[in-house]
Every structure is written in C-alpha cells, then in structure tokens.
Protein backbone atom coordinates (compact mmCIF):
# COMPACT_ATOMS: atom_id res chain seq x y z
CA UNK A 1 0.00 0.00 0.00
CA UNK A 2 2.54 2.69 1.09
CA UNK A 3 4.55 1.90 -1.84
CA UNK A 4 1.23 1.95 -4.70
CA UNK A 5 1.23 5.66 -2.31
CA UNK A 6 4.52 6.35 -2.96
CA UNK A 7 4.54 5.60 -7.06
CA UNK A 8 0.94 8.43 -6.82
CA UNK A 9 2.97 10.69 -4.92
CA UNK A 10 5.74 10.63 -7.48
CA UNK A 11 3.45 11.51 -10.61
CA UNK A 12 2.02 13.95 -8.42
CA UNK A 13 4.51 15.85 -7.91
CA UNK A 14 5.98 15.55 -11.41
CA UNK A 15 2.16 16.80 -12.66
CA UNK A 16 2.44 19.90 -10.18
CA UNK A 17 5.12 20.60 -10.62
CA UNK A 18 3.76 23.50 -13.31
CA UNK A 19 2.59 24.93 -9.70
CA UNK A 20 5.36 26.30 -8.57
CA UNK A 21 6.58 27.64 -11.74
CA UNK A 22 2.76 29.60 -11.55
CA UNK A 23 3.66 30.85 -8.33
CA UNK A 24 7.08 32.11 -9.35
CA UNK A 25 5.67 33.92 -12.37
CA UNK A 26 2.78 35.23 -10.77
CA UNK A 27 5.27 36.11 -8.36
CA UNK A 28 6.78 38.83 -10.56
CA UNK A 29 3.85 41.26 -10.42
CA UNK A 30 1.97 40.19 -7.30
CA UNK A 31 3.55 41.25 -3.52
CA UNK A 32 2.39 38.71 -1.07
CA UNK A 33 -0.71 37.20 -1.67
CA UNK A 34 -0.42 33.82 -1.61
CA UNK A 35 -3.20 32.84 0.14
CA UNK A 36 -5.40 34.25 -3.28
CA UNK A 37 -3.20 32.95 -5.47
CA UNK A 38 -3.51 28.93 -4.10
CA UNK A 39 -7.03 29.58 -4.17
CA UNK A 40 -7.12 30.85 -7.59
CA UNK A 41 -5.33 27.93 -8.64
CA UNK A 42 -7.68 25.61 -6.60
CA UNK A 43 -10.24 27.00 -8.15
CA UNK A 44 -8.80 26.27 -11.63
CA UNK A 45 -7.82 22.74 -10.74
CA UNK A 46 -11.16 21.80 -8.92
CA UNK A 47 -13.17 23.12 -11.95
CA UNK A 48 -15.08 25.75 -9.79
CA UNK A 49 -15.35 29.39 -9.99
CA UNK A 50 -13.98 32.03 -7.38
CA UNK A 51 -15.37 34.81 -5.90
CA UNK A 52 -12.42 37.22 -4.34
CA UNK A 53 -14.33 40.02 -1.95
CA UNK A 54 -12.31 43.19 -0.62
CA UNK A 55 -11.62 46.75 -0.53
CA UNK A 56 -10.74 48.75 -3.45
CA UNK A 57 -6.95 48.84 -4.45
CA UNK A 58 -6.04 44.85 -2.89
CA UNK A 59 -4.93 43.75 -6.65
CA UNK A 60 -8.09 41.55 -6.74
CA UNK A 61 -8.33 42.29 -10.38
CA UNK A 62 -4.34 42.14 -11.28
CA UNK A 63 -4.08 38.86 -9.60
CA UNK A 64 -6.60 37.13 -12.08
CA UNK A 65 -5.53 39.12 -15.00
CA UNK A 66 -2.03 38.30 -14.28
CA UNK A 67 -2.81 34.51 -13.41
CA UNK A 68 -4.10 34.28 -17.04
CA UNK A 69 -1.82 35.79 -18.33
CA UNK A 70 0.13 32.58 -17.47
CA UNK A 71 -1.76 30.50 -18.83
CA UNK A 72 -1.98 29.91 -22.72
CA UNK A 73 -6.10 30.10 -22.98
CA UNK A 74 -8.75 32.58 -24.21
CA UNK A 75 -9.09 35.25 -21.37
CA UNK A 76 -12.41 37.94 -21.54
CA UNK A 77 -12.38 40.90 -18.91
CA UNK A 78 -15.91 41.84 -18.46
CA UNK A 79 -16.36 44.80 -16.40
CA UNK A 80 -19.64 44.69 -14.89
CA UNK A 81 -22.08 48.30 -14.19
CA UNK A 82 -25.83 49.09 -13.69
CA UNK A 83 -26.31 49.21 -17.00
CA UNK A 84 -25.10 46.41 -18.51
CA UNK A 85 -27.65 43.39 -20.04
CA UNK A 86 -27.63 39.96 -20.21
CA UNK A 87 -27.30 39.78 -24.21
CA UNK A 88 -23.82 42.05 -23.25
CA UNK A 89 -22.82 39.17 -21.74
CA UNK A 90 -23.96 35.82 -23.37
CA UNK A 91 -25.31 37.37 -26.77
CA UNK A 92 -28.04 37.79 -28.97
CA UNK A 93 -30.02 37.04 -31.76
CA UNK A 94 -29.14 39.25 -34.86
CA UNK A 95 -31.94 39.94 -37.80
CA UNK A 96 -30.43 40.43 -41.31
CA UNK A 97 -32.91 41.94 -43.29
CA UNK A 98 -31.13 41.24 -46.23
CA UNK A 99 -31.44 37.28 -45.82
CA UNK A 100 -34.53 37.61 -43.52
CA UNK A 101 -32.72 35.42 -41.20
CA UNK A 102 -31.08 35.63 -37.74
CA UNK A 103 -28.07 34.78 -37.20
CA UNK A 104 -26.15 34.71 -33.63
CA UNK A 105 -23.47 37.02 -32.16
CA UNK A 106 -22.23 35.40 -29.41
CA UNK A 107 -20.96 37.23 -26.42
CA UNK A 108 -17.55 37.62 -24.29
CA UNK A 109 -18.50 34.98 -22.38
CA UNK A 110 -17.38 32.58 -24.64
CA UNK A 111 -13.71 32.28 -23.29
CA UNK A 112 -11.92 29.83 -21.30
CA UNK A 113 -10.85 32.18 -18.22
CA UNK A 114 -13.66 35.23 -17.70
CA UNK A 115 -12.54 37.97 -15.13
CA UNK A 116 -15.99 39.61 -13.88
CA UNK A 117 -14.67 42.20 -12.32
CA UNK A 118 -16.87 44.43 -9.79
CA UNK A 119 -19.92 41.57 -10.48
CA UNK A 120 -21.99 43.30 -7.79
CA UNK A 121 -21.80 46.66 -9.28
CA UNK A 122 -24.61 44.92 -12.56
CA UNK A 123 -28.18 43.92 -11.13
CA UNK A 124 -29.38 40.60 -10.71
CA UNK A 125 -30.63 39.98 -14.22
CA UNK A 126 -27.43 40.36 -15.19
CA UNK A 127 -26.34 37.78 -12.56
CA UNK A 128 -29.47 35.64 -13.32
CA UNK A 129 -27.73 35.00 -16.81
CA UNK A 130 -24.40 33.58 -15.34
CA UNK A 131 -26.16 31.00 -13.76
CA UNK A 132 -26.48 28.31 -16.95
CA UNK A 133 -22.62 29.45 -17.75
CA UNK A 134 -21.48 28.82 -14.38
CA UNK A 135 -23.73 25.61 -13.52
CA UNK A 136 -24.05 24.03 -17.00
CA UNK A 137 -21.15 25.10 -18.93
CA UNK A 138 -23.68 26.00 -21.78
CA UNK A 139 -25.49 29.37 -22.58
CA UNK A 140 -28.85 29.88 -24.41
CA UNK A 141 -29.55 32.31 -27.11
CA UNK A 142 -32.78 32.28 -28.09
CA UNK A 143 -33.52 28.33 -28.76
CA UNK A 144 -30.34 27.09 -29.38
CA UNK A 145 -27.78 25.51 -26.55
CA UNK A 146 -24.02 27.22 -26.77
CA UNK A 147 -21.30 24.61 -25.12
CA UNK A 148 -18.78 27.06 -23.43
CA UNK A 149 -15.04 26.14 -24.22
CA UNK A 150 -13.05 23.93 -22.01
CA UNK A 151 -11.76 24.67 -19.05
CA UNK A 152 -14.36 27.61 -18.57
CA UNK A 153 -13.99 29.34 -14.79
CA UNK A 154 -15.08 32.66 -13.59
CA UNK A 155 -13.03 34.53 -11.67
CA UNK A 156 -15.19 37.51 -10.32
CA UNK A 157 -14.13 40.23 -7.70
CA UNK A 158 -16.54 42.48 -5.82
CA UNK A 159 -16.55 45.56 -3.29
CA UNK A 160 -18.04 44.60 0.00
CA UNK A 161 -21.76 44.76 0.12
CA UNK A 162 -21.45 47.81 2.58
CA UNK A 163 -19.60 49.83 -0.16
CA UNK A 164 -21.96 52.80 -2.32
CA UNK A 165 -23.12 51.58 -5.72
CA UNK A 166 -23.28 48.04 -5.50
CA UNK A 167 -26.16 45.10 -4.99
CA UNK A 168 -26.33 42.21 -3.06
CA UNK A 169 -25.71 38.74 -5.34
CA UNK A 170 -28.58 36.54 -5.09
CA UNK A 171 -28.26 33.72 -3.63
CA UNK A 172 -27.87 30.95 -5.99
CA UNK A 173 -25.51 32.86 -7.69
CA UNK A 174 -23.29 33.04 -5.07
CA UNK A 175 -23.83 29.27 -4.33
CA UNK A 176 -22.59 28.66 -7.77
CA UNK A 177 -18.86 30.05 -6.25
CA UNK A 178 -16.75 27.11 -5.13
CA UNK A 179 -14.78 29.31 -3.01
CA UNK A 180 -15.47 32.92 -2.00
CA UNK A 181 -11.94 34.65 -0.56
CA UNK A 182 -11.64 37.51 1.64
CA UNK A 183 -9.04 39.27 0.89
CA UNK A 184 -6.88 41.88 3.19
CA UNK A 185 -4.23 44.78 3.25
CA UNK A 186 -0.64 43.61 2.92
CA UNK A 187 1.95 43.69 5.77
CA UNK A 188 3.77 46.68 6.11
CA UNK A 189 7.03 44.97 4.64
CA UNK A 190 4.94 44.03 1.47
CA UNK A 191 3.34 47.42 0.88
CA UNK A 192 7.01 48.45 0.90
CA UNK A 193 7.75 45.73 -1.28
CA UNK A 194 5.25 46.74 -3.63
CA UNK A 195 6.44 51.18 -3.53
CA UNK A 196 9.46 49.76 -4.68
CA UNK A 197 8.13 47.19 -7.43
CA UNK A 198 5.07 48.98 -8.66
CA UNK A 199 5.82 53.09 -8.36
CA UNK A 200 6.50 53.55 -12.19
CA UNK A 201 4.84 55.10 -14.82
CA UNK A 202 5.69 51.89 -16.88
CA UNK A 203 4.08 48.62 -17.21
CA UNK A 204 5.38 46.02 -15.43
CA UNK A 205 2.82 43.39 -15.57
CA UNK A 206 5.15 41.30 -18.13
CA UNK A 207 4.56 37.59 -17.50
CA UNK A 208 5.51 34.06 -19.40
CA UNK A 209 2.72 31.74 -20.43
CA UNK A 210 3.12 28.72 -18.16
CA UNK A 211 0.61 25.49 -18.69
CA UNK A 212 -2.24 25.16 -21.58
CA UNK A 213 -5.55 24.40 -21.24
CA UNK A 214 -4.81 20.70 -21.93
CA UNK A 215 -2.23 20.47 -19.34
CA UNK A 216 -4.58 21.83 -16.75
CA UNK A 217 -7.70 19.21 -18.08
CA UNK A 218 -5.38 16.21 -17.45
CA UNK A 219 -4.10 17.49 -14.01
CA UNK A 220 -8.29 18.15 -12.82
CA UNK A 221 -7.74 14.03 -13.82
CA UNK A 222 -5.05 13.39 -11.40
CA UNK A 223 -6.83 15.90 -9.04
CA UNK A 224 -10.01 13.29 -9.15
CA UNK A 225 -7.70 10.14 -8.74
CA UNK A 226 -6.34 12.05 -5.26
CA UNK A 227 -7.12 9.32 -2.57
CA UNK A 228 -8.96 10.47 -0.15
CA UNK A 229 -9.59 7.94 3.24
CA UNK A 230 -13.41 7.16 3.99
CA UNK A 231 -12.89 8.99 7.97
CA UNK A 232 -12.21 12.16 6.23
CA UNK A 233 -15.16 11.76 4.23
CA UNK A 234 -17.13 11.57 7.52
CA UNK A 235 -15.11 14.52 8.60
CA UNK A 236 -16.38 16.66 5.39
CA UNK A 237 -20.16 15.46 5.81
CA UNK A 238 -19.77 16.18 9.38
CA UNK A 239 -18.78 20.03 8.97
CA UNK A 240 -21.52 20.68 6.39
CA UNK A 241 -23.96 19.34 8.57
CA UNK A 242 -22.50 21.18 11.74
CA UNK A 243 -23.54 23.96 9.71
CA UNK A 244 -27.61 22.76 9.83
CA UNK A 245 -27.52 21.47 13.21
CA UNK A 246 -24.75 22.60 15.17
CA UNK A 247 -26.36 21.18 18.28
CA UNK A 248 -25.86 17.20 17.19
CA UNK A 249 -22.09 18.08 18.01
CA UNK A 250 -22.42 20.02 20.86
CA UNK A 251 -22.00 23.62 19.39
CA UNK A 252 -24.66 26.46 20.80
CA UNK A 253 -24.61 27.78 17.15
CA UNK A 254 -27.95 27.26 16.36
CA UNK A 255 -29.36 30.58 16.88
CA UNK A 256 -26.63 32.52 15.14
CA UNK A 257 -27.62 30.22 11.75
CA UNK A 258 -30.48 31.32 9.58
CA UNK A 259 -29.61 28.49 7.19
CA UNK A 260 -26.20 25.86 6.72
CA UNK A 261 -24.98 24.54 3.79
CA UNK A 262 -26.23 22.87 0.94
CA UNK A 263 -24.78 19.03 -0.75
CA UNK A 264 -23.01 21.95 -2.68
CA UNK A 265 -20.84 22.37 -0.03
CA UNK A 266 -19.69 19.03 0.71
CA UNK A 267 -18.93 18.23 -3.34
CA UNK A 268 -16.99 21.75 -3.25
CA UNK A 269 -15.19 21.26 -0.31
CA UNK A 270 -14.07 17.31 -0.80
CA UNK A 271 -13.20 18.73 -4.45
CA UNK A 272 -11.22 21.44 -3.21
CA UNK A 273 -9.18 19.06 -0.38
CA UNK A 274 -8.33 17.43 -3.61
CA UNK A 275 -6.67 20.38 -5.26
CA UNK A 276 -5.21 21.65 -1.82
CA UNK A 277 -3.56 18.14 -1.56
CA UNK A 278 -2.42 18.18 -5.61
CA UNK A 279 -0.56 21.90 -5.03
CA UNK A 280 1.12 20.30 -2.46
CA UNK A 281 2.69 17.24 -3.99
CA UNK A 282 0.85 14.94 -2.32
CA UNK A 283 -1.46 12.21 -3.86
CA UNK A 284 -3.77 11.50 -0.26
CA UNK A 285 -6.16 14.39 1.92
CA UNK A 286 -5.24 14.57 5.35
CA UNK A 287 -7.49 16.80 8.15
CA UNK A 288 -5.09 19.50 7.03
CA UNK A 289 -6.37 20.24 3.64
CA UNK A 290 -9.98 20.21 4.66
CA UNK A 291 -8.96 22.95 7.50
CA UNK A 292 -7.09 24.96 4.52
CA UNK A 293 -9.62 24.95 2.64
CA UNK A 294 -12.81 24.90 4.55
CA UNK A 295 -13.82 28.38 5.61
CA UNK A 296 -13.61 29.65 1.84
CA UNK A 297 -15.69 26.91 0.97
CA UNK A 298 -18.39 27.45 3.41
CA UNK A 299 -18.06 31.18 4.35
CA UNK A 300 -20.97 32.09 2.12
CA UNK A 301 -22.90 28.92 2.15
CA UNK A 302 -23.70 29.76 6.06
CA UNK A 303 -26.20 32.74 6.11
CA UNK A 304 -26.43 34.54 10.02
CA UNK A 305 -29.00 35.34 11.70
CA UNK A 306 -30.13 38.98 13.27
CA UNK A 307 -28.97 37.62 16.84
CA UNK A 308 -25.79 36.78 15.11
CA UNK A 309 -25.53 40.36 13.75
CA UNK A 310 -26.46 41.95 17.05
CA UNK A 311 -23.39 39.77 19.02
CA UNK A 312 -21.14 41.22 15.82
CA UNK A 313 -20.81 37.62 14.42
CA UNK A 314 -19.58 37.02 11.10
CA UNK A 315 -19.85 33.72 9.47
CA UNK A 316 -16.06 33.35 9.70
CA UNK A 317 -16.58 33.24 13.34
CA UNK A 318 -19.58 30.80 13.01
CA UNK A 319 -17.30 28.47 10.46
CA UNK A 320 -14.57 28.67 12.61
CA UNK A 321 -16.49 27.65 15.76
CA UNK A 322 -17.60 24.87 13.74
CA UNK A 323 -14.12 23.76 12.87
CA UNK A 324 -12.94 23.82 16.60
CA UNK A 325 -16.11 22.04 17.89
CA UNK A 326 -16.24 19.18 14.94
CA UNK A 327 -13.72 16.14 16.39
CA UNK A 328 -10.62 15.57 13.26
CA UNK A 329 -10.19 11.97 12.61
C-alpha cells in the first residue's frame, strides 16, 4: 500500500510541478498574496469558480488578469455596471434583413478564463444569466444551446456589500462560487515591497505563459484520482452538517444560523481538499487540507442570523467555531 502511495505521490509531484513555476511567475507582479493565489489555482484545478471580496486597491483584479496571463487560454475581462444586459454578456439574436434570417453574435463569455470584475456593481438579471454558464457550462440564445469552451472558470471580484453603488448577489448565484476569498491589506514589509516594485509610470505586468488548457484538463484528472480515506469523508459530511444542526455536536450555534450549507458544499469542499492536496505534492487528503480549505468553501454557504448580527458575528466566526467544535479523525 505505502509503496502503490509512494509511485501516486511521485506523478504527483511531477504533474504539479507546473505549480510552482505559476507561483514564481505570478510572483513577478503580485507582492504577497499567496493565500489568493492557491485559491485561484484551486479554483482552476477543482473546476469551480472564485469569488475574491475586498476593498478597493487589494490587486483583486491584477491577480486574475495576471494569473491568465500565465496560462496559454482565451481570457475575456468583463467589467460589470448598472447598465449592462444579459445579451452584453452571453449574446443575442441578430436579424439580417437582407437574408430575412437571424443569425447569432455570441458574447464575451465565450472564453476559457472570464474575469468579472466588480460583479456586484450589474443587477441581478445580469447575474441571473451567469447562472447556466457557471452551472451548465452552456449558454442559451434564443432556442439554441451554446457549449462554453473547455476549461471555462469565472473569476469575479466584488466591493463589500457595505460599499456605495453596489447590490447584493442573489443567492444561488453566489452558491454557484466554489470558493469565496476575503481578501486583506498587505503587511507593512509588502506594501514596501510593492512602492518599490510597482511606483512607475511603466508597465510592469510582463509575464511568461506557463501550462495550456490541456495540461490543466489532465491534471483536474489526477486531481479526481487524489485518494482520499473514507474517515475524512465523515469529517467533510460532518462540517456541512455542523452547519444545519450545530447542536448534534455540541455547538450552541444554532441561533446565530439562519440556514447551513447545501450538498453543494460538501462536493466543493471534498473537491477542493483534492486540489489543496495536488498543489502540495501529495497524492492523499489529510485533516489538514480540509482545515485549509474549509472556511472559503463554506463562508458564504452559512447565512447569520439577526442575533448573530447583534453579538457582531460574522460567518467566519460561526465556520470557525464549527471547525474547533467538529472532532478531526
């Protein structure tokens, strides 16, 4: 057994090892950060989309841009505003009148890597129409099915909900994220860092393309073939349902919870174990990787109550509780 381990481990490794050479590149333009930038490429691995939540001025945007930059695929920026319509994004139905036909235009989302950038700044029916794309890999315009290329992931950034300007994402669309970040100010000795990388009047942003799109399909392969042991798979099932009924494990949670997680979360968060384990070099999950990984997974699958918001409560705190309180195998 430990040696069948030991021949996975090896081609893991030699399959991630286009990982590091990311990191390294990314490296170049982006100070810090590399809590965002495993995630992004978790979220690229695991096949789900990422949905990266701060401030203005955090490089949310540069750090996707400059990720695919590194990669040899079809990148769309789509900035998102109040006025923008679904046909901006998928794409319409054109009438010739010459040929008395329609023909079809599609839209920018028909790229491998899409950066939605400011996503909550549109309204929902704007969001409504990312559902099918995100979900189904496949858009609609008018009666005819659109397969999106492959690998398709959004990569969408937004200004905290408290910010002027912006609206709240519904629900399911926000479900649809397999990990939402939070991301925060650099360390002092980064900020210098980046005054002396990024305080020029030139562009800098010059980056090498690193791994194609069929290099990242057959590591998501390897990524499924990760082994993971049946007690952790307990351990998973047992955090998302913490999340419902917090009491069954002893947690006094359950008034601070308006609603857990969905089955979403437990396919998301064994998924992205999978990933965390692959960046790694390993070819197993241990505990470890589902702590990693966990609170971005289930950070906005675990809606608070108004008690929760009166005590000043976030569901970061609530997650993390649940962590603490849940027994590791």
């Amino acid at each position: 057994m430990e040696q069948g381990a030991g021949v996975e481990n090896e081609q893991i490794k030699e399959a991630s090892a286009f990982v590091y050479k990311l990191r390294e590149e990314i490296g170049k333009v982006i100070v810090g950060q590399r809590y965002v930038i495993d995630r992004l490429l978790i979220g690229l691995l695991a096949n789900g989309h990422v949905l990266l939540e701060g401030v203005p001025g955090l490089a949310k945007t540069t750090s996707v841009k400059t990720l695919a930059d590194t990669i040899d695929a079809e990148f769309r920026r789509i900035q998102f505003t109040p006025d923008l319509l679904p046909a901006d994004l998928i794409g319409t139905l054109i009438y010739s009148p010459r040929d008395g036909e329609f023909t079809t235009k599609k839209g920018p989302i028909f790229a491998n890597i899409i950066l939605a950038d400011e996503i909550n700044r549109a309204p929902a029916k704007v969001q409504s129409a990312l559902l099918e794309a995100m979900q189904e890999r496949q858009v609609t315009i008018g009666d005819e099915s659109f397969e999106l290329p492959s690998p398709f992931l959004v990569l969408a950034t937004q200004n905290p909900i408290e910010q002027d300007g912006t609206y709240p994402l519904p629900e399911a669309q926000v479900d649809r994220f397999m990990l939402k970040l939070s991301v925060g100010y650099p360390t002092r000795e980064e900020e210098r860092l980046i005054l002396d990388r990024m305080a020029s009047t030139q562009n800098t942003s010059n980056v090498q393309k690193i791994v194609s799109p069929a290099e990242i399909l057959a590591a998501r392969k390897l990524v499924d073939a990760v082994y993971m042991d049946d007690k952790i798979k307990e351990y998973v099932i047992d955090l998302v349902v913490a999340t419902r009924d917090p009491k069954s494990f002893g947690l006094d949670l359950a008034p601070f919870i308006q609603y857990g997680a969905s089955p979403r979360a437990t396919l998301f968060l064994t998924l992205a174990a999978k990933a965390h384990a692959f960046i790694e070099g390993r070819a197993y999950v241990t505990p470890q990787d589902v702590k990693s990984i966990g609170t971005d997974v289930l950070r906005h699958r675990v809606a608070i109550s108004y008690e929760a918001e009166a005590e000043e409560m976030t569901s970061d705190t609530i997650v993390q509780r649940i962590f603490d309180g849940v027994p590791v195998p």
